[in-house]
C-alpha atoms as a PDB file:
ATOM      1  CA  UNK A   1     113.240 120.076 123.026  1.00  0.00           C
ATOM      2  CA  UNK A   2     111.087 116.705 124.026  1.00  0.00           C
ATOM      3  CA  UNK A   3     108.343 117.300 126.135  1.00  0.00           C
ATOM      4  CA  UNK A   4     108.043 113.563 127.543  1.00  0.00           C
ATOM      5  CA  UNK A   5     107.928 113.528 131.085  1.00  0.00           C
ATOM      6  CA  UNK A   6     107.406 111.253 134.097  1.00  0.00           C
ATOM      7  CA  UNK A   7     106.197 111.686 137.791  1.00  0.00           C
ATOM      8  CA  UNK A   8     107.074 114.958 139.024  1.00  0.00           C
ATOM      9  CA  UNK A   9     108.183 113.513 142.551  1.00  0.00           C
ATOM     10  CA  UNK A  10     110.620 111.367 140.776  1.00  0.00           C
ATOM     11  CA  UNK A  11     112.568 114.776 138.910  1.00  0.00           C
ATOM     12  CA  UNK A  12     116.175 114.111 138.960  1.00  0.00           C
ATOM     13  CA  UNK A  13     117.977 116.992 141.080  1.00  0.00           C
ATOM     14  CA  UNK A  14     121.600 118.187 139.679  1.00  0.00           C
ATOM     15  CA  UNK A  15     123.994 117.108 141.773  1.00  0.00           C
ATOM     16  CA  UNK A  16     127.939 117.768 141.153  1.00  0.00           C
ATOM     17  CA  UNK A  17     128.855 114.271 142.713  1.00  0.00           C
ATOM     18  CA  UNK A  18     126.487 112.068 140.094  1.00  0.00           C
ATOM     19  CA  UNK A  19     128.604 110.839 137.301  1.00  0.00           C
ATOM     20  CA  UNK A  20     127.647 108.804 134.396  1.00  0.00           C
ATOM     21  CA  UNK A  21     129.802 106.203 132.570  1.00  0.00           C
ATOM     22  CA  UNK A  22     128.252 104.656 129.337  1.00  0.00           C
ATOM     23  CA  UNK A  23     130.023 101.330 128.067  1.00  0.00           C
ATOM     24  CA  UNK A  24     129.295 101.872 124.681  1.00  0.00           C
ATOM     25  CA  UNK A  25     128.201 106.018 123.748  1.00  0.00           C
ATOM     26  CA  UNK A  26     126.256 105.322 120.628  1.00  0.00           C
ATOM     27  CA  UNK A  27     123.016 106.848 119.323  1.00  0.00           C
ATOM     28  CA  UNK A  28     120.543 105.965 122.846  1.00  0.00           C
ATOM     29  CA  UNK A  29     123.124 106.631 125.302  1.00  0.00           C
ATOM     30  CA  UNK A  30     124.350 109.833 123.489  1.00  0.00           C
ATOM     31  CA  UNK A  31     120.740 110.753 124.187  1.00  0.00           C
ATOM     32  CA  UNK A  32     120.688 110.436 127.764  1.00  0.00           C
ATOM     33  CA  UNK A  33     124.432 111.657 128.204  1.00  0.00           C
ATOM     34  CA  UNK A  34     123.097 115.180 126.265  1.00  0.00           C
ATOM     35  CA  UNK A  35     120.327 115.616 128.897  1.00  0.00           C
ATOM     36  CA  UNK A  36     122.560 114.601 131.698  1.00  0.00           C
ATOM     37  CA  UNK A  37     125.433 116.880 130.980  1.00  0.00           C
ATOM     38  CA  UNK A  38     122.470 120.214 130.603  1.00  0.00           C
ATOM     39  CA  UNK A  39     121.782 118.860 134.393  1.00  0.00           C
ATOM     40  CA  UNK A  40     125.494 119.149 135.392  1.00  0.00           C
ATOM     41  CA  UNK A  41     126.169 115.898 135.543  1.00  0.00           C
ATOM     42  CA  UNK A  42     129.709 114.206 134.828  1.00  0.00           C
ATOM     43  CA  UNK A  43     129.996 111.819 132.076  1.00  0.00           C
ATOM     44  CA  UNK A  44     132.163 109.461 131.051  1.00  0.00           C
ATOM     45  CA  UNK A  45     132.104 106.461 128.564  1.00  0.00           C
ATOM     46  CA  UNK A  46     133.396 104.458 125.889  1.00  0.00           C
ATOM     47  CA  UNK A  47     134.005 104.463 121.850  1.00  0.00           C
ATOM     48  CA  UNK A  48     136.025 102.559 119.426  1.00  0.00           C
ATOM     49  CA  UNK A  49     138.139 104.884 117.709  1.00  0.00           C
ATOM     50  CA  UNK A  50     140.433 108.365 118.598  1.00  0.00           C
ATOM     51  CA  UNK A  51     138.000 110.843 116.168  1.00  0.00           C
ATOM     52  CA  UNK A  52     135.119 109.716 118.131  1.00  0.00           C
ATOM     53  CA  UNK A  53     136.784 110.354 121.329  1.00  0.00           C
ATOM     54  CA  UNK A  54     137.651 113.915 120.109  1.00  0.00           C
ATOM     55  CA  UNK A  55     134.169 114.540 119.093  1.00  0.00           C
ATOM     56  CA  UNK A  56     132.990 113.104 122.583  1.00  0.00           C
ATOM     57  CA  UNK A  57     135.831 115.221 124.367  1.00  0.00           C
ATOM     58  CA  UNK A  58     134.134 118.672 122.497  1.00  0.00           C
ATOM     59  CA  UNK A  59     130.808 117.966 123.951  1.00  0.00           C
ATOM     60  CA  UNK A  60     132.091 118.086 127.500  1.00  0.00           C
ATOM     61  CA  UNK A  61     132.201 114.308 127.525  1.00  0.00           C
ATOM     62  CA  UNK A  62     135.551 111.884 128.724  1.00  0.00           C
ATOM     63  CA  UNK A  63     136.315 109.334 126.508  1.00  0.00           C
ATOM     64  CA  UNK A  64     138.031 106.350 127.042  1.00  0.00           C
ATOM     65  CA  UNK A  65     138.261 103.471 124.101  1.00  0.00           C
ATOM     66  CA  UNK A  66     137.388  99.885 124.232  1.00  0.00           C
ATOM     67  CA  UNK A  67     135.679  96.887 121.998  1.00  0.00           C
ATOM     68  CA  UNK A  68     136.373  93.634 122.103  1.00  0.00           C
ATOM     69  CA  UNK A  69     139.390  93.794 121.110  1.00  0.00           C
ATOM     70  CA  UNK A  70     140.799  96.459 123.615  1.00  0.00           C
ATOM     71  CA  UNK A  71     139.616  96.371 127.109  1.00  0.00           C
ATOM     72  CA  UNK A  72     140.158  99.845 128.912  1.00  0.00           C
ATOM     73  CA  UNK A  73     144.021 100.532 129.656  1.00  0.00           C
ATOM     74  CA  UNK A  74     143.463 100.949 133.424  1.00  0.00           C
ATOM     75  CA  UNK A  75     139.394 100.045 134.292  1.00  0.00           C
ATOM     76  CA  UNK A  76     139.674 101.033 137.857  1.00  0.00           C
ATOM     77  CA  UNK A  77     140.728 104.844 136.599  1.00  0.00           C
ATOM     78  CA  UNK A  78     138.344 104.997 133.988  1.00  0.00           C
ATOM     79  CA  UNK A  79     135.383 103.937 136.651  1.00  0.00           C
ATOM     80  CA  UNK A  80     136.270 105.813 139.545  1.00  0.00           C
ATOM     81  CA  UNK A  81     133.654 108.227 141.151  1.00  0.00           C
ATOM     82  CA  UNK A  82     130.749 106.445 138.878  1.00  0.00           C
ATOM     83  CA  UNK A  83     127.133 106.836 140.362  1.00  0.00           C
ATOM     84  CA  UNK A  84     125.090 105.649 137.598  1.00  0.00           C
ATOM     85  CA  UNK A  85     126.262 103.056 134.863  1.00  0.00           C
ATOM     86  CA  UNK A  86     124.861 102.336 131.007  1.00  0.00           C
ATOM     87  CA  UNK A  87     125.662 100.089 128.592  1.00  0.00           C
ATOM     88  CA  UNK A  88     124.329  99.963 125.443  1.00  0.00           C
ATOM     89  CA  UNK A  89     126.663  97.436 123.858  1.00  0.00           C
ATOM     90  CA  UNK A  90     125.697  94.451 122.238  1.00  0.00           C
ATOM     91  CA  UNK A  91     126.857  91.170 122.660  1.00  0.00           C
ATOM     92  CA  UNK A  92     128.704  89.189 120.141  1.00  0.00           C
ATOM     93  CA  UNK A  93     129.164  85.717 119.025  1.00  0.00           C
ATOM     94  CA  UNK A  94     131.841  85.302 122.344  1.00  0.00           C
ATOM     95  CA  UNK A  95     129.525  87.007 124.630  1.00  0.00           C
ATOM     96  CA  UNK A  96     128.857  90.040 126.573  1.00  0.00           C
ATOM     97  CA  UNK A  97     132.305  92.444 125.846  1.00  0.00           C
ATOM     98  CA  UNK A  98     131.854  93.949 128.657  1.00  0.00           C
ATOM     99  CA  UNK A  99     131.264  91.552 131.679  1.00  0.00           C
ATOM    100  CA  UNK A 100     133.719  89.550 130.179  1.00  0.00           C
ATOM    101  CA  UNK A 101     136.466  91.630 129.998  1.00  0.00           C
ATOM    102  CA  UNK A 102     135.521  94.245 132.801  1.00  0.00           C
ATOM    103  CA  UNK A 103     132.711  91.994 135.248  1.00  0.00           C
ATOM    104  CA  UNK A 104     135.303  91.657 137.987  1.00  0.00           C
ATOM    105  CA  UNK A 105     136.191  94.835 137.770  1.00  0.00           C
ATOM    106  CA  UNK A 106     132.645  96.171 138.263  1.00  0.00           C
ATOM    107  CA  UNK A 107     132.037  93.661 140.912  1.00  0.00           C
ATOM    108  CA  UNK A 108     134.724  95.732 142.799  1.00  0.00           C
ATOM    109  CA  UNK A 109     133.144  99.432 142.084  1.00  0.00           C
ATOM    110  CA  UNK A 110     131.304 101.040 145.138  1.00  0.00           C
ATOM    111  CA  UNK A 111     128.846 103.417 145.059  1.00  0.00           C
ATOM    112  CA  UNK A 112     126.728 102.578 142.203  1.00  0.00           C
ATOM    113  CA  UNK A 113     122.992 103.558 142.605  1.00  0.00           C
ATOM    114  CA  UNK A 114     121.720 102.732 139.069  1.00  0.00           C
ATOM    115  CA  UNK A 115     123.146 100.644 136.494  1.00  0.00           C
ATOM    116  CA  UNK A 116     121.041  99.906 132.842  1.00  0.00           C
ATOM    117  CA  UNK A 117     121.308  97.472 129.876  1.00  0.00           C
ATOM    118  CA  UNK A 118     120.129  98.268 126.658  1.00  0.00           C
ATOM    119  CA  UNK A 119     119.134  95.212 125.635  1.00  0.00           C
ATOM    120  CA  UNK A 120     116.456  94.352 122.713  1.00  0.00           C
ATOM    121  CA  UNK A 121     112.455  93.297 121.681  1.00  0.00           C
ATOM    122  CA  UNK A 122     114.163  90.995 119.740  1.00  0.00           C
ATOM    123  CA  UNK A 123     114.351  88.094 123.143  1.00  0.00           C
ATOM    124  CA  UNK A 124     110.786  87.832 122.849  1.00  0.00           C
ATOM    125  CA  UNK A 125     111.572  86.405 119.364  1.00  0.00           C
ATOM    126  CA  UNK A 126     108.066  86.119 117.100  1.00  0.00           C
ATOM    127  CA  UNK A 127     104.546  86.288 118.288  1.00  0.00           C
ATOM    128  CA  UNK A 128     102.202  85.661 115.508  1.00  0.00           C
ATOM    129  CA  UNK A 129     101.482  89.647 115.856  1.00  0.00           C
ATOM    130  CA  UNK A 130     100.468  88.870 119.392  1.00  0.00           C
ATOM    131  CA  UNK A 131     101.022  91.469 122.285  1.00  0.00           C
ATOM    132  CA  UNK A 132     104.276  90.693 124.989  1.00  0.00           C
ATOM    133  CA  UNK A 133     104.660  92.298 128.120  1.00  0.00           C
ATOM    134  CA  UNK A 134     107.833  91.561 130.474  1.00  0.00           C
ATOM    135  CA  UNK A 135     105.658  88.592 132.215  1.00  0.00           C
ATOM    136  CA  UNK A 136     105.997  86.389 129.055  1.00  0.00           C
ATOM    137  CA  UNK A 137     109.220  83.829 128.283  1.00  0.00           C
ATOM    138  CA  UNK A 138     111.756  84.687 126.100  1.00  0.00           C
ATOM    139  CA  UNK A 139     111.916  82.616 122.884  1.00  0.00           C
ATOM    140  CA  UNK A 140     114.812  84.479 120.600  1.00  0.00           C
ATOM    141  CA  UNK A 141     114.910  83.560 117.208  1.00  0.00           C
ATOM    142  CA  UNK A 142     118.521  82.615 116.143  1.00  0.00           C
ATOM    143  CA  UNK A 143     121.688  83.414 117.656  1.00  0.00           C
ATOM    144  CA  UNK A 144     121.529  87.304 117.601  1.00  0.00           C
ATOM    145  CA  UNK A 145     118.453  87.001 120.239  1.00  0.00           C
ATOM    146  CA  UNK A 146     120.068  83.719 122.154  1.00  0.00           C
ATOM    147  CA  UNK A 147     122.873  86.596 123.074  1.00  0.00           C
ATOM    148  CA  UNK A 148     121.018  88.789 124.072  1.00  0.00           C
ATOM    149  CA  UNK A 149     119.493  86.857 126.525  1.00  0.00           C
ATOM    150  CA  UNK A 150     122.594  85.335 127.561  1.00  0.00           C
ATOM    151  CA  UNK A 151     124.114  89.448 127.811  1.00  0.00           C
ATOM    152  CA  UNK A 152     120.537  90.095 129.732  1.00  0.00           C
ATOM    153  CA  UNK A 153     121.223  87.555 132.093  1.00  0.00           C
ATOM    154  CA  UNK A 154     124.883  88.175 132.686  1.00  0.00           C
ATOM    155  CA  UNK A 155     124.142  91.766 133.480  1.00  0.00           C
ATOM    156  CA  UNK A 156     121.370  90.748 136.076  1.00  0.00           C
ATOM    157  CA  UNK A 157     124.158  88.222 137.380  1.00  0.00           C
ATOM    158  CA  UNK A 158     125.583  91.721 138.862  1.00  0.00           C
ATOM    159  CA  UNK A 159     122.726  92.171 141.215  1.00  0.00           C
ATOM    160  CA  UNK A 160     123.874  89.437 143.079  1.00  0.00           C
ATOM    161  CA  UNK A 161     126.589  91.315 144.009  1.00  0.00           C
ATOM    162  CA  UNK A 162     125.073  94.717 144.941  1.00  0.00           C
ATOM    163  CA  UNK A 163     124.328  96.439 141.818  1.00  0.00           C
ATOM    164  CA  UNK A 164     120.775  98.015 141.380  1.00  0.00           C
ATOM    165  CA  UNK A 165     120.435  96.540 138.019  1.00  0.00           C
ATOM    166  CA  UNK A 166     117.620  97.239 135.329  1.00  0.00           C
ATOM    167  CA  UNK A 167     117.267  96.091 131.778  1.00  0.00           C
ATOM    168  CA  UNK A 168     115.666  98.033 129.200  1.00  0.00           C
ATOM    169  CA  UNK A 169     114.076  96.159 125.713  1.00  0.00           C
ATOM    170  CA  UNK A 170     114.171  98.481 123.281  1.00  0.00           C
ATOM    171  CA  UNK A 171     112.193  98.698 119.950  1.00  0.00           C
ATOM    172  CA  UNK A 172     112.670  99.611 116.684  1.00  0.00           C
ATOM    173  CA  UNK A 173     114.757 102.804 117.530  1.00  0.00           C
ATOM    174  CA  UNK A 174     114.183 106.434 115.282  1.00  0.00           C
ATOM    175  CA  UNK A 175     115.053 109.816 115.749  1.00  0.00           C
ATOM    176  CA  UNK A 176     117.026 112.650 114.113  1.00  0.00           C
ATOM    177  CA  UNK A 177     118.873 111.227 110.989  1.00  0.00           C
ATOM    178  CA  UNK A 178     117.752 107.922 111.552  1.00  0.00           C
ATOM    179  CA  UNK A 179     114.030 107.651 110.312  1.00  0.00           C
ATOM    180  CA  UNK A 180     111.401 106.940 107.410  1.00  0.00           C
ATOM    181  CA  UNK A 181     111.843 110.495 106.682  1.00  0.00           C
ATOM    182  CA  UNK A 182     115.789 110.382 105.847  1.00  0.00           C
ATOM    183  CA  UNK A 183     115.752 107.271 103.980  1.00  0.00           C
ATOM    184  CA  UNK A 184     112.772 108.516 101.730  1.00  0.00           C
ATOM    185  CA  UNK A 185     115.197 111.928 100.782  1.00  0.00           C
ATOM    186  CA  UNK A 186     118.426 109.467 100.536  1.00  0.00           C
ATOM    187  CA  UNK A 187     116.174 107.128  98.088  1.00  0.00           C
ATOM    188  CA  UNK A 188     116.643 104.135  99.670  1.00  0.00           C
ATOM    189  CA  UNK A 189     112.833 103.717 101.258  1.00  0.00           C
ATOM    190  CA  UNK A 190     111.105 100.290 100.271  1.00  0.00           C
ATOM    191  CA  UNK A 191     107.749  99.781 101.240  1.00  0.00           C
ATOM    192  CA  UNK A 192     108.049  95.849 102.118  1.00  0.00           C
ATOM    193  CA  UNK A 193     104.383  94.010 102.654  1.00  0.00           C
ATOM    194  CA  UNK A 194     104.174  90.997 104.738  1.00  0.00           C
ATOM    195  CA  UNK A 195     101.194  89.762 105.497  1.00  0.00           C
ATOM    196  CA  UNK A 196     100.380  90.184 109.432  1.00  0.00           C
ATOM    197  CA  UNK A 197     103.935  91.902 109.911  1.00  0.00           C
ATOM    198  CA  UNK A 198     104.012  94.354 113.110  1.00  0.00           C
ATOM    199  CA  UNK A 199     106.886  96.311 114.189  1.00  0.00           C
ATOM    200  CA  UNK A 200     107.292  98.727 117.606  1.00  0.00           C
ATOM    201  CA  UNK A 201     108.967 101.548 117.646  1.00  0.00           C
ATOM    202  CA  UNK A 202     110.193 104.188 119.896  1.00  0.00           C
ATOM    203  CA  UNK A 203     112.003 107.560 119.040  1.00  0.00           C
ATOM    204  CA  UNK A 204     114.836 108.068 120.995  1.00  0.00           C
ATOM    205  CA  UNK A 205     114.115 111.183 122.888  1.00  0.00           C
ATOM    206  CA  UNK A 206     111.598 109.037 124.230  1.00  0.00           C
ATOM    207  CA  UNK A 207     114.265 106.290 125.706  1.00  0.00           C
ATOM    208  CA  UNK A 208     116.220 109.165 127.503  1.00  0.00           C
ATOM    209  CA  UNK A 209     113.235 110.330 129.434  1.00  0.00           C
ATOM    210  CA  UNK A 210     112.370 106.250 130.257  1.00  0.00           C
ATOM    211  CA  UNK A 211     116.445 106.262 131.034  1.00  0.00           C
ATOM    212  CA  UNK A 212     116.542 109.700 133.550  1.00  0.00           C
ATOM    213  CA  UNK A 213     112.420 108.262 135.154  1.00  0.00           C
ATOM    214  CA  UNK A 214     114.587 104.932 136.053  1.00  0.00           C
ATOM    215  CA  UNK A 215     117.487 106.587 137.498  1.00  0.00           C
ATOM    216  CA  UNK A 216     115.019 108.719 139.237  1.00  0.00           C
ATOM    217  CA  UNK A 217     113.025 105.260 140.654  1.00  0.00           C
ATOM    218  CA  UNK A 218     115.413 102.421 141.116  1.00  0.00           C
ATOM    219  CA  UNK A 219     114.419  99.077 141.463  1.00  0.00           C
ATOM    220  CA  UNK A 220     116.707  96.303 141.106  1.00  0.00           C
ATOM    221  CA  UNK A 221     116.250  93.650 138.860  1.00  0.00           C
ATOM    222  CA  UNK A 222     113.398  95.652 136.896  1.00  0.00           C
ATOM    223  CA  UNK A 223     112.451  94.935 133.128  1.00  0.00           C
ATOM    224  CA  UNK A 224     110.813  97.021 131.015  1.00  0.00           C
ATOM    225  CA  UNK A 225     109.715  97.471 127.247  1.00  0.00           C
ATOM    226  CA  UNK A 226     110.738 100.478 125.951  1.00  0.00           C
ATOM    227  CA  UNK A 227     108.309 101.187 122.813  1.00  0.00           C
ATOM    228  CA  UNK A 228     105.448 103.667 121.997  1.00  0.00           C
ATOM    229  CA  UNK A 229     101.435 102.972 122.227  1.00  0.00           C
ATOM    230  CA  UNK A 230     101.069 101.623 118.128  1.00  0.00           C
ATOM    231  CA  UNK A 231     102.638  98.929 116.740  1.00  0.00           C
ATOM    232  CA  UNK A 232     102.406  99.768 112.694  1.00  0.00           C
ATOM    233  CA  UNK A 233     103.437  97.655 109.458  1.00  0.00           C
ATOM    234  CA  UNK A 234     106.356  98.951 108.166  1.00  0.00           C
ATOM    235  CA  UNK A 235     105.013  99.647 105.092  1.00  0.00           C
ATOM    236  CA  UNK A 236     102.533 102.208 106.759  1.00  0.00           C
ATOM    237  CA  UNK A 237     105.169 104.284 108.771  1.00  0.00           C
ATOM    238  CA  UNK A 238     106.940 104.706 104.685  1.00  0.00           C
ATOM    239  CA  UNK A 239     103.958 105.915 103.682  1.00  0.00           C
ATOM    240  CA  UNK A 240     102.814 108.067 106.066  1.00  0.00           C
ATOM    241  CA  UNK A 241     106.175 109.299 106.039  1.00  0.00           C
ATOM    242  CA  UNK A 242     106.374 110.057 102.091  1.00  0.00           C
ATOM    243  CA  UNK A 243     102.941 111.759 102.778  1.00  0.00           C
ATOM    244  CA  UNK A 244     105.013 114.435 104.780  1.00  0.00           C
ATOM    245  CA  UNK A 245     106.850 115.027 102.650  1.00  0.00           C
ATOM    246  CA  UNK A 246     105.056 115.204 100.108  1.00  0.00           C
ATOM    247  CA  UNK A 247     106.747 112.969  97.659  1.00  0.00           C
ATOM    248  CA  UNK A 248     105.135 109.310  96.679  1.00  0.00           C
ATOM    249  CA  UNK A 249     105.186 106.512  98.182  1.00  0.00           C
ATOM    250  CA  UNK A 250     107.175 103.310  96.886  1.00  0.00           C
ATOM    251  CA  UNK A 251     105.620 100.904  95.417  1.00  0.00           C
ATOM    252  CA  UNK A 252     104.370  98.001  97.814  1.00  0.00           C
ATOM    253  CA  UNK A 253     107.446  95.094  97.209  1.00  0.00           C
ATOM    254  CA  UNK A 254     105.786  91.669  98.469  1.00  0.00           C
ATOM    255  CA  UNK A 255     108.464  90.135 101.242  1.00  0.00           C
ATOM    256  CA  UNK A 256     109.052  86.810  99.239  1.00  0.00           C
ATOM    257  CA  UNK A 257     110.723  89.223  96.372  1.00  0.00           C
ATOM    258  CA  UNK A 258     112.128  91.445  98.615  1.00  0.00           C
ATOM    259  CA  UNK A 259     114.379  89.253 100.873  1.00  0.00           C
ATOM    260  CA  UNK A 260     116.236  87.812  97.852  1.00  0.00           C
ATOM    261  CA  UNK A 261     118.211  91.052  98.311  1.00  0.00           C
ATOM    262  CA  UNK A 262     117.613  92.011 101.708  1.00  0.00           C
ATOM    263  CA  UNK A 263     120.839  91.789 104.307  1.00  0.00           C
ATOM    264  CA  UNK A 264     120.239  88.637 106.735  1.00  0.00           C
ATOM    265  CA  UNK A 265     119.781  91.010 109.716  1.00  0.00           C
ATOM    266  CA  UNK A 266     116.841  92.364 107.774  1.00  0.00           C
ATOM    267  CA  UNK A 267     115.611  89.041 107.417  1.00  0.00           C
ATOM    268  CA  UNK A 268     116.071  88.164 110.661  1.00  0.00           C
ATOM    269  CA  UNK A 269     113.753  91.053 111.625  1.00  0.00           C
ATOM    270  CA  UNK A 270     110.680  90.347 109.175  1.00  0.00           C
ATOM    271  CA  UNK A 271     111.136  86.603 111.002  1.00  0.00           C
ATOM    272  CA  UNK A 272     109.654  88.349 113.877  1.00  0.00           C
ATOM    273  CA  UNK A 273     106.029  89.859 114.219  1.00  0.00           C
ATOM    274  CA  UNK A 274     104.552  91.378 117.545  1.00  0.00           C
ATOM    275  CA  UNK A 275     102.916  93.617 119.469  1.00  0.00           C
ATOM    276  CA  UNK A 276     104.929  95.275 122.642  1.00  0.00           C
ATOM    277  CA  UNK A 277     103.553  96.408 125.684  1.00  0.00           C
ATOM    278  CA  UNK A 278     104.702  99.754 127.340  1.00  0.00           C
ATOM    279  CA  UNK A 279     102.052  99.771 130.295  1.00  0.00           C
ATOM    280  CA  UNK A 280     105.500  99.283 132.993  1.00  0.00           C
ATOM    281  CA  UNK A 281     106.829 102.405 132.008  1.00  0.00           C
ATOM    282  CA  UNK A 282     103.778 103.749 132.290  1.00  0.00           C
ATOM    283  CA  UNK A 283     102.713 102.342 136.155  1.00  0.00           C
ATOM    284  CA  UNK A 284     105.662 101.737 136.941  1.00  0.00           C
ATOM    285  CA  UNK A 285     108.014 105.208 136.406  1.00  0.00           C
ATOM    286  CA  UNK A 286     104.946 107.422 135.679  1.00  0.00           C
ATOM    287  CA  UNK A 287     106.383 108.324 132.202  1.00  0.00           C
ATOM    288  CA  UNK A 288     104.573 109.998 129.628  1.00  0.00           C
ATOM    289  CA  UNK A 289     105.388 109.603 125.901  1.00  0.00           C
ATOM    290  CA  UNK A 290     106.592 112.968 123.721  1.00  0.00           C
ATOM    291  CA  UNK A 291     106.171 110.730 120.564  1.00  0.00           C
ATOM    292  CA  UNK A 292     103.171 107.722 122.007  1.00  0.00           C
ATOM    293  CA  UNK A 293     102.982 106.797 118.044  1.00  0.00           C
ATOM    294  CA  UNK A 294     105.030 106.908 114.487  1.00  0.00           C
ATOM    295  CA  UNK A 295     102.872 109.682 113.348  1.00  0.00           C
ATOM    296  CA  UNK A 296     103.768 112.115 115.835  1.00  0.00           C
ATOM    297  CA  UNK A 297     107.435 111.382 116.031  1.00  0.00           C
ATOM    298  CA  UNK A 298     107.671 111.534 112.352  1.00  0.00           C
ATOM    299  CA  UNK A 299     105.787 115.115 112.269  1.00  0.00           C
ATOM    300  CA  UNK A 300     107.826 116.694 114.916  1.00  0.00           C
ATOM    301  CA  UNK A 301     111.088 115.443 112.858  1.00  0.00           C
ATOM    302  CA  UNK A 302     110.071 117.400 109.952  1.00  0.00           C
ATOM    303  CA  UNK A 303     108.880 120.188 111.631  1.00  0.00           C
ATOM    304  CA  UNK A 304     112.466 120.582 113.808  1.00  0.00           C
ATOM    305  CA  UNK A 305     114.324 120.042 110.169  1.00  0.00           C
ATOM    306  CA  UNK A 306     115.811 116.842 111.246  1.00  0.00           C
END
């Protein structure tokens, strides 16, 4: 179990009448919905096929469906009784999914105290390797980061009609199944070296605890980076990572030679090179990091058998 924590006068106390409904229940907000549901919570949310409903509905969690493609069969059903609203999905070349299909709809629900967006590092676009706190301007890099933006603003857009809304910029996000450690044993780690290249990170036990120390402190409108206290080259968190393992490291591949194969959302994230301050979380919701770097979060992944 994490041990992150924030400000003991903000703990969250179980209530039966708080209900959570995620727009989108993937990897983060399955994080937060877990602790939620040990604190009797209700929640509800959304997926994009019938066998992830059913494995949703075995967890203790109500499914509905809906992408793009297939708005929710009756929203005001689906919505009814929520107290605290996520979404972590991501915009797409039309937009925000769910504002557009569903805004009006949530413009009508009552009784909202909380509502987050998962939104990404990636609308500070690059910085040289410089540092960015919430203060600075957004300068996305292509049209992945000019949505999210766009999906940032449209979601603050709802604060103008009584929702307490907060957006969340997550980093580079790792955890259980989903780190330097499992794609060292699957053999596909590559230890790509760019000169100056610096990546933020944040393990995603970490993000719940920033998630519940929000609910537990609303402020509308807030911002915040959601990342741990070292930004690392990538190659170093491969390394470090083939170290625990006890296995050896790739070779170093130089970026020029390794983007002739590399997927253009790679690409598009060794275009961008910074340095991401946490200190809001910190201040601001009293939060204290399980995993604060790569190291840690990495050893506490092997150690659990993740």
């Amino acid at each position: 179990m994490s041990n992150s924590s924030f400000a003991s006068g903000a703990l969250l106390h179980p209530a039966r009448g708080n209900r959570l409904f995620c727009f989108g229940l993937g990897y983060s907000a399955l994080a937060l919905a877990r602790r939620l549901l040990g604190k009797h919570w209700r929640v509800a949310g959304t997926c994009r096929s019938a066998a992830k409903a059913d494995s949703l509905r075995a967890v203790g969690i109500e499914p509905f469906l809906f992408d793009r493609n297939a708005p929710l069969a009756d929203a005001a059903a689906a919505l009814a009784g929520t107290t605290h609203l996520l979404s972590s999905v991501p915009p797409d070349a039309s937009g925000d999914p769910v504002v557009d299909h569903h805004g009006n709809d949530l413009v009508r629900l009552e009784g909202v105290k909380w509502t987050g967006y998962l939104s990404t590092t990636g609308v500070y676009g690059d910085r040289g390797g410089d540092w960015v706190t919430e203060r600075d301007a957004l300068r996305p890099i292509g049209p992945r980061g000019r949505a999210r933006v766009a999906a940032e603003e449209a979601w603050l857009g709802l604060g103008h009609v009584g929702h307490k809304v907060h957006v969340f910029r997550l980093a580079g996000i790792y955890g259980p199944g989903r780190s330097a450690l499992d794609t060292l044993r699957e053999g596909r780690a590559k230890r790509v070296a760019k000169p100056g290249q610096i990546f933020s990170r944040i393990h995603v036990d970490d993000i719940a605890t920033i998630l519940e120390a929000s609910i537990a402190k609303p402020d509308a409108g807030a911002v915040y980076n959601v990342c741990d206290d070292e930004p690392a080259p990538p190659q170093d968190v491969i390394a470090y990572a083939a170290a625990l393992l006890g296995v050896p490291a790739p070779p170093e591949v130089p970026y020029e030679e390794a983007a002739k194969t590399m997927s253009e959302m790679a690409r598009s994230f060794y275009a961008e090179s910074k340095r991401v301050s946490n200190r809001r979380i910190k201040d601001e919701l009293g939060v204290t990091l399980a995993y604060p770097d790569y190291r840690e979060g990495l050893k506490a992944l092997l150690a659990s058998g993740a």
